[in-house]
Protein backbone atom coordinates (compact mmCIF):
# COMPACT_ATOMS: atom_id res chain seq x y z
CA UNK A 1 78.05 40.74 73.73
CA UNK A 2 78.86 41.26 70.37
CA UNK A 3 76.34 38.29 68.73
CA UNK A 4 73.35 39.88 70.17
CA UNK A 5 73.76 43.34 69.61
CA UNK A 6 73.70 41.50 65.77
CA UNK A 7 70.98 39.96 66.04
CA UNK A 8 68.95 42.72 67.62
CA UNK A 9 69.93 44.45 64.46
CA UNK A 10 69.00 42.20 61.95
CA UNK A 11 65.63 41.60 63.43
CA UNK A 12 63.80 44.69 61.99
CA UNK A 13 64.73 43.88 57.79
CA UNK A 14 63.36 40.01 58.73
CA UNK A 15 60.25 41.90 59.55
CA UNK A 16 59.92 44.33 57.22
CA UNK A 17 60.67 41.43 54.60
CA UNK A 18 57.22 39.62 55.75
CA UNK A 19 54.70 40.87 53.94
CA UNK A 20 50.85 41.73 54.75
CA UNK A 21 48.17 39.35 53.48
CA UNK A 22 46.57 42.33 51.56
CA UNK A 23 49.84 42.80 49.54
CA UNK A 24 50.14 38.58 49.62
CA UNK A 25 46.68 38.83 47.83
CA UNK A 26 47.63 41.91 45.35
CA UNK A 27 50.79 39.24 43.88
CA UNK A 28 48.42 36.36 43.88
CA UNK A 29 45.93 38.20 41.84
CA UNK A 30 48.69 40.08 39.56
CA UNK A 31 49.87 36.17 39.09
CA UNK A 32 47.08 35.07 38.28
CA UNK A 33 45.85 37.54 35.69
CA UNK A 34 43.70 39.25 37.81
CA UNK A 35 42.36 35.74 39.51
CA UNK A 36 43.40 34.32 42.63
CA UNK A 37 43.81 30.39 42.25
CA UNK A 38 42.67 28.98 45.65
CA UNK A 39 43.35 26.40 48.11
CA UNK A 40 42.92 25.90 51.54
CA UNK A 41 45.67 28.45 52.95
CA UNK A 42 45.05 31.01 50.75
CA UNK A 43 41.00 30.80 50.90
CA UNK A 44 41.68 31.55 54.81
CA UNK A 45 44.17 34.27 54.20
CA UNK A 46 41.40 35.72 51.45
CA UNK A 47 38.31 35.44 53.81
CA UNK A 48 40.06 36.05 57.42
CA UNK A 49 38.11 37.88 59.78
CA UNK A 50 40.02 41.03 60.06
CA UNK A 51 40.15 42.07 56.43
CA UNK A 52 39.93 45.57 54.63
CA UNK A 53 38.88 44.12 51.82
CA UNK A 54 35.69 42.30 49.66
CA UNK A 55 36.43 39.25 47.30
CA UNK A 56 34.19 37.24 44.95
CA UNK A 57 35.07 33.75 44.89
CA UNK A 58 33.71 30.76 42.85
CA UNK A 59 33.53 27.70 43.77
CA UNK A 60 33.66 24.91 41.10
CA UNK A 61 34.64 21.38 39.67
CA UNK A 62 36.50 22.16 36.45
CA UNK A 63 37.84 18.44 36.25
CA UNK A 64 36.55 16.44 33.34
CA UNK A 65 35.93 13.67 35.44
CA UNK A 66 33.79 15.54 37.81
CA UNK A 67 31.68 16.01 34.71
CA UNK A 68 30.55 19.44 35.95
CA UNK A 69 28.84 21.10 32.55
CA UNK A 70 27.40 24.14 34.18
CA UNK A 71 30.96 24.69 34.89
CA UNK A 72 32.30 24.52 32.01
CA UNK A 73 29.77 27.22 30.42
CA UNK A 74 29.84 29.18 33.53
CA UNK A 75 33.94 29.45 34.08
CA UNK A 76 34.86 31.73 30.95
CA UNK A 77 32.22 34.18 32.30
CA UNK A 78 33.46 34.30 35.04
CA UNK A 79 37.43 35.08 33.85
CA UNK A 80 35.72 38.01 31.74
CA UNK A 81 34.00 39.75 34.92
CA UNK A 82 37.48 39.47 36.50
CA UNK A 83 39.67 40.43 33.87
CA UNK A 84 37.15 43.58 33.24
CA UNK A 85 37.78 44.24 36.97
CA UNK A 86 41.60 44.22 36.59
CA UNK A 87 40.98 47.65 34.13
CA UNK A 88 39.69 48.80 37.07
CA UNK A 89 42.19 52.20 38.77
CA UNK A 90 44.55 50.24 41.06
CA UNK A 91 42.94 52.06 43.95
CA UNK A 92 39.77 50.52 43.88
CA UNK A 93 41.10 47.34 42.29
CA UNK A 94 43.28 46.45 44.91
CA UNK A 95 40.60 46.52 47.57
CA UNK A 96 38.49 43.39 45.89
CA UNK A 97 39.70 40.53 44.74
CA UNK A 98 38.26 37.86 42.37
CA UNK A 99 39.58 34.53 43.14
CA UNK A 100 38.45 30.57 42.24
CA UNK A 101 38.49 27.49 43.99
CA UNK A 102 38.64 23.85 42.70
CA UNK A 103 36.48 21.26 44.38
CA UNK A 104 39.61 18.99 43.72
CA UNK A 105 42.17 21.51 45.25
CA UNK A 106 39.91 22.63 48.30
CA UNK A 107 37.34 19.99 49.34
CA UNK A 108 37.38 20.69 52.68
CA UNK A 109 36.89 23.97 52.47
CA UNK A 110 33.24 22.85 50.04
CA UNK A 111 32.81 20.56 53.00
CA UNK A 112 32.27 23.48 55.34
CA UNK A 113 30.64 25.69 53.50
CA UNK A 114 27.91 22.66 53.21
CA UNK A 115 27.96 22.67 49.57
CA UNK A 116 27.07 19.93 47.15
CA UNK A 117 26.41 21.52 43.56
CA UNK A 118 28.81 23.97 41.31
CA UNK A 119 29.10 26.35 40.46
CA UNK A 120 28.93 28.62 43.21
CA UNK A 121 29.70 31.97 44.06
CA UNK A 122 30.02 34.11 47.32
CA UNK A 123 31.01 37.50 47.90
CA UNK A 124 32.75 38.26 51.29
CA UNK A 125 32.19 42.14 52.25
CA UNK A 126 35.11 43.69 53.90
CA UNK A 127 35.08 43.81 58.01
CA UNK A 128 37.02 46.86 58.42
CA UNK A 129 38.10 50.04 56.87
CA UNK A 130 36.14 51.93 54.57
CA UNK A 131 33.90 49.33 52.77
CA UNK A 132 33.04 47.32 55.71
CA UNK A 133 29.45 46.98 55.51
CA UNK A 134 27.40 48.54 59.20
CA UNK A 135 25.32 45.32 58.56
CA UNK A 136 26.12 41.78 59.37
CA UNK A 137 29.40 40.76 57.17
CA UNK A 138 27.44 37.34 56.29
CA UNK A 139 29.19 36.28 52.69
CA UNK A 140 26.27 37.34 49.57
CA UNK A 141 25.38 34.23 47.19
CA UNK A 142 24.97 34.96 43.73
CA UNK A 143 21.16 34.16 42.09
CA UNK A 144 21.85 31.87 38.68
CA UNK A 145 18.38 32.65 37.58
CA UNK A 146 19.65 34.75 35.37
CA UNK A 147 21.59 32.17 33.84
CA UNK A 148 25.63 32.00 33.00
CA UNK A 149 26.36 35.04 31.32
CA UNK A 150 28.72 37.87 32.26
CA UNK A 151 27.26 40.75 32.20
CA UNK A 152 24.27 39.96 34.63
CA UNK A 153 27.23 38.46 36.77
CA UNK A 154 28.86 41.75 36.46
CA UNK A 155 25.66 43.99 37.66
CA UNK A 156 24.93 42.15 40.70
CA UNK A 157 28.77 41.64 41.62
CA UNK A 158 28.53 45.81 41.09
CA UNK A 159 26.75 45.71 44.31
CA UNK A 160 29.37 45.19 46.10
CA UNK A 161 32.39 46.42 44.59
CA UNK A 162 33.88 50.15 45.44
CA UNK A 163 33.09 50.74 42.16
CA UNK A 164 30.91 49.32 39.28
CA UNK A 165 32.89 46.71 37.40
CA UNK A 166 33.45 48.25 34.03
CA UNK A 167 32.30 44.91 31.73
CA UNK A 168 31.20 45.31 28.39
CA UNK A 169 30.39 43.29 25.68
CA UNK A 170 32.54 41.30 23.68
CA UNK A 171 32.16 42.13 19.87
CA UNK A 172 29.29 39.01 18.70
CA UNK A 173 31.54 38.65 15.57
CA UNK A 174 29.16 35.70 14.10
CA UNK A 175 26.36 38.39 14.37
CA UNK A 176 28.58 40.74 12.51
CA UNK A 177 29.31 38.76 10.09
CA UNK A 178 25.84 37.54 9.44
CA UNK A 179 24.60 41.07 9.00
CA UNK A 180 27.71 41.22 6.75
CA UNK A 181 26.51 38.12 4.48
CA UNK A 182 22.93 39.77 4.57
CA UNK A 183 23.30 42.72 2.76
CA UNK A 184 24.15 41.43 -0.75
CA UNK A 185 20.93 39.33 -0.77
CA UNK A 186 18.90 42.06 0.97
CA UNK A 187 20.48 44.26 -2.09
CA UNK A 188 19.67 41.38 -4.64
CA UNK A 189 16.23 40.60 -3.79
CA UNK A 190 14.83 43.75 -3.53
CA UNK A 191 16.07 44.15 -7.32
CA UNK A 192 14.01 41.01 -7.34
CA UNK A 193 11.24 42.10 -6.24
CA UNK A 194 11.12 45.92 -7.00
CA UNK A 195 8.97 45.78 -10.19
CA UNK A 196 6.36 44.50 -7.95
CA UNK A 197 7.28 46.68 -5.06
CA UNK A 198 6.28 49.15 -8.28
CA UNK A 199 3.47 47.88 -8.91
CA UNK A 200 0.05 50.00 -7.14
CA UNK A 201 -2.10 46.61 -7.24
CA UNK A 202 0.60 44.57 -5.01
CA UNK A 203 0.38 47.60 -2.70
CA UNK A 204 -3.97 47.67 -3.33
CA UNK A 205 -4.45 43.87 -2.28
CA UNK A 206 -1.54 44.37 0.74
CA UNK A 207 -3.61 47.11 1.87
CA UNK A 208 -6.76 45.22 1.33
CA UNK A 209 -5.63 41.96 3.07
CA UNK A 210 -4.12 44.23 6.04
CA UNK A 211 -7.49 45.94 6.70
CA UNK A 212 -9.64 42.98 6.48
CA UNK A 213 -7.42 41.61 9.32
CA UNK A 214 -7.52 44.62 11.14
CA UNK A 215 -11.16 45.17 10.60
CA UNK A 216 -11.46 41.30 11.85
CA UNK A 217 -10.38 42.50 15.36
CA UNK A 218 -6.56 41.18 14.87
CA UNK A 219 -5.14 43.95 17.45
CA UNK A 220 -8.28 43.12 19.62
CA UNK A 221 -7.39 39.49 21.01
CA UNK A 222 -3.17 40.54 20.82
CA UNK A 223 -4.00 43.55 23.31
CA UNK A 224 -6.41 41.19 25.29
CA UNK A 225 -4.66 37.94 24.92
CA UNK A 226 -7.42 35.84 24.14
CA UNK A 227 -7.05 32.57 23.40
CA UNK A 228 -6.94 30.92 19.90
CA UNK A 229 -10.11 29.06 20.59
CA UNK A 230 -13.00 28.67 23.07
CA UNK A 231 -13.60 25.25 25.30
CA UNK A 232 -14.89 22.29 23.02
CA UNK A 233 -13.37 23.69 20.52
CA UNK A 234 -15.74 26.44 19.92
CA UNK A 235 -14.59 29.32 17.71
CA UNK A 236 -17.18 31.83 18.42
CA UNK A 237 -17.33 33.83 21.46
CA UNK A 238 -20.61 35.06 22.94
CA UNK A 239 -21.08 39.03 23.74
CA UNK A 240 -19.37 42.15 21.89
CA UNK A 241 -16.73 42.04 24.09
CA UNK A 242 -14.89 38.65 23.38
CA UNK A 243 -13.54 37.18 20.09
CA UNK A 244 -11.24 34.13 20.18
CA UNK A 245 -7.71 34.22 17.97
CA UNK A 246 -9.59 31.44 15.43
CA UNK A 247 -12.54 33.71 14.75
CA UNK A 248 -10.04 36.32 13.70
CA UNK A 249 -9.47 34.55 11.14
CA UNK A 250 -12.50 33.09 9.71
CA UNK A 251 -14.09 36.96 9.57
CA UNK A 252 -11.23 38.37 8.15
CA UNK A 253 -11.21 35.42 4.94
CA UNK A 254 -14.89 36.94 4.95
CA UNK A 255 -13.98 40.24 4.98
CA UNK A 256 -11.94 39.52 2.00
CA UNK A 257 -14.10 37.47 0.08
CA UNK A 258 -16.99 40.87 0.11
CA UNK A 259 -13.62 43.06 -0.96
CA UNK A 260 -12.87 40.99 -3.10
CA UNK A 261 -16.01 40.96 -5.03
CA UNK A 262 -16.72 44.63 -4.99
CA UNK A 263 -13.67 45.42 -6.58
CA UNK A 264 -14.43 42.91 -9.21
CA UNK A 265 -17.93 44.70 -9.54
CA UNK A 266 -16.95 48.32 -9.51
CA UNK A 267 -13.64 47.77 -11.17
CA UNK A 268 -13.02 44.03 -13.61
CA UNK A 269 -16.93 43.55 -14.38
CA UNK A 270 -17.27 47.57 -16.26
CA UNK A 271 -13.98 47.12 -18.48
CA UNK A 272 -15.24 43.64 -20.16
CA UNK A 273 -15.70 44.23 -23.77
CA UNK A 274 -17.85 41.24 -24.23
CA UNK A 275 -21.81 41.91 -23.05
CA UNK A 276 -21.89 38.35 -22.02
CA UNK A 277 -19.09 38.04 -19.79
CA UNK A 278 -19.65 41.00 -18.34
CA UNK A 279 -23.18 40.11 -17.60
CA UNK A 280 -21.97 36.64 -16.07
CA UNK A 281 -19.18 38.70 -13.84
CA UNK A 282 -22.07 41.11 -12.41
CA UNK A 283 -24.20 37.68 -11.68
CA UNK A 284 -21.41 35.61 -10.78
CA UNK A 285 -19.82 38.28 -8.14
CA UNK A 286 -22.97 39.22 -6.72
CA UNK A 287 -24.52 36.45 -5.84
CA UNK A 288 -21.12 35.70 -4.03
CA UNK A 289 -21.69 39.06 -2.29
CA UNK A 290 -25.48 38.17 -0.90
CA UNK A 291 -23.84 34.49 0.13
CA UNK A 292 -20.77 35.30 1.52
CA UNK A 293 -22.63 38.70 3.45
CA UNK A 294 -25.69 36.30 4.32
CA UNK A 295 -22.98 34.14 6.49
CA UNK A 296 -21.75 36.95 7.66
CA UNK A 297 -24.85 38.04 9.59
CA UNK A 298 -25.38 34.27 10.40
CA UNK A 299 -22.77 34.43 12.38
CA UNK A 300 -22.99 37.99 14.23
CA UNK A 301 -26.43 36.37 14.94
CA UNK A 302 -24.62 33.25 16.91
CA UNK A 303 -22.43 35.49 18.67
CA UNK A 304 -24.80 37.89 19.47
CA UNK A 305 -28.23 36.18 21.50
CA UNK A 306 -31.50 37.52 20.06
CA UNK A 307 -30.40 39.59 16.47
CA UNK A 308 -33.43 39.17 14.80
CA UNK A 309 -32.56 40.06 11.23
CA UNK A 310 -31.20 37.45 8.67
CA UNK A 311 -30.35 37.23 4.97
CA UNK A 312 -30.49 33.49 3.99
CA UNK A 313 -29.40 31.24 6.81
């Protein structure tokens, strides 16, 4: 009588020894630095039917002979979404789990989930208990359009964690110190290039050259997005209301051309000490005017049908 009134009382600390699979899956995630390695037992235990709880899981071939490359690039983002969730306040934390499974470890378990490319990565909503989803608890695949880094990772993982996953950035530290390197040469050349900054006629011809290109109808085709050129490589568009990218620029070198020769008629051709050369700069500069103007209206007369006025084409 005496054995099994022993046993009868050693049966309750055998049972109270066993632990749940929830607090199975907390010491599999705290031993794994926040990331539950996988196999076959423990993907059932992390994806059983009952469960109080919601788990992303990828699904990969991290062995070099598998020669898996979007693996590779996609595995350390991966580690940073989970180790930003392990920051998380043990109260939310502990009800999702991030875990990762090993073709090579698990490949039965790839077998039934009918997949044949890595990386992959499913989210299984909890079933019961507060964040059980009132829609069907089918697991969510995440979208790779938007490529292998973390943080989009991290938003659409948000989704479907109690709370957002508080990711941020690493520090780009070859950014930082490429802005670092920049700033002696951004100090050094613009004690290069400060007399000229100085200067007003650098800032007259800037100026200049930035209106004609305006004036040519620059912002025009960029707001419009016209092309650079017409079909058969025609460079002239008909009507007011279309200009292609290449006539741009052949009115705005026109544009300049007529600036540039008024200036050298109101302002070079007056200060000439010499009679002569000043009479050859007012002859020279306008007969470049009356050309270069005279192809001007050629060509308005091309792109618009039926102008009846011309200079000398």
């Amino acid at each position: 009588m005496l054995w099994p009134l022993l046993a009868l009382l050693y049966v309750p600390p055998c049972l109270a020894a066993r632990k749940s699979p929830h607090d199975q899956l907390v010491e599999l995630a705290a031993a794994g630095d926040g990331i539950i390695r996988l196999n076959e037992r423990t993907f059932d235990l992390l994806t059983s039917p009952n469960r109080d709880w919601s788990a992303s899981i990828q699904l990969t071939a991290l062995n070099p002979q598998r020669r898996c490359a979007p693996c590779k690039e996609f595995d350390p983002s991966f580690h940073a979404v989970a180790k930003a969730w392990s920051t998380a306040p043990q109260e939310h934390r502990k009800n999702h789990f991030f875990a990762s499974m090993d073709f090579d470890d698990a490949h039965q378990v790839f077998q039934k989930l009918g997949i044949m490319s890595a990386p992959v990565v499913y989210v299984y909503p909890a079933t019961e208990g507060l964040y059980a989803k009132t829609a069907k608890n089918a697991p969510f695949k995440y979208d790779f359009s938007n490529g292998y880094e973390a943080r989009p990772l991290a938003e659409q993982l948000s989704g479907h964690t109690p709370i957002p996953i508080p990711y941020k950035d690493p520090i780009n530290w070859s950014r930082v110190t490429t802005i670092i390197s920049l700033i002696p040469i951004t100090i050094f050349t613009f004690r290069t290039i400060q007399p000229a900054l100085q200067n007003r006629w650098v800032w007259a011809v800037a100026i200049i050259l930035l209106s004609t290109v305006m004036t040519g109808g620059y912002m025009f085709t960029r707001i419009r997005g016209t092309p650079y050129a017409g079909a058969n490589g025609a460079w002239i568009a008909d009507g007011y209301q279309n200009q292609y990218g290449q006539e741009v620029q052949v009115i705005s070198f026109i544009y300049a051309i007529l600036a540039g020769s008024f200036l050298m008629l109101t302002i070079v051709a007056p200060r000439q000490l010499s009679p002569i050369r000043q009479r050859t700069q007012i002859y020279v500069w306008t007969a470049i005017n009356f050309v270069v103007f005279s192809i001007l209206v050629s060509i308005f007369r091309v792109k618009n049908r039926g102008y009846p006025f011309k200079l000398m084409f």
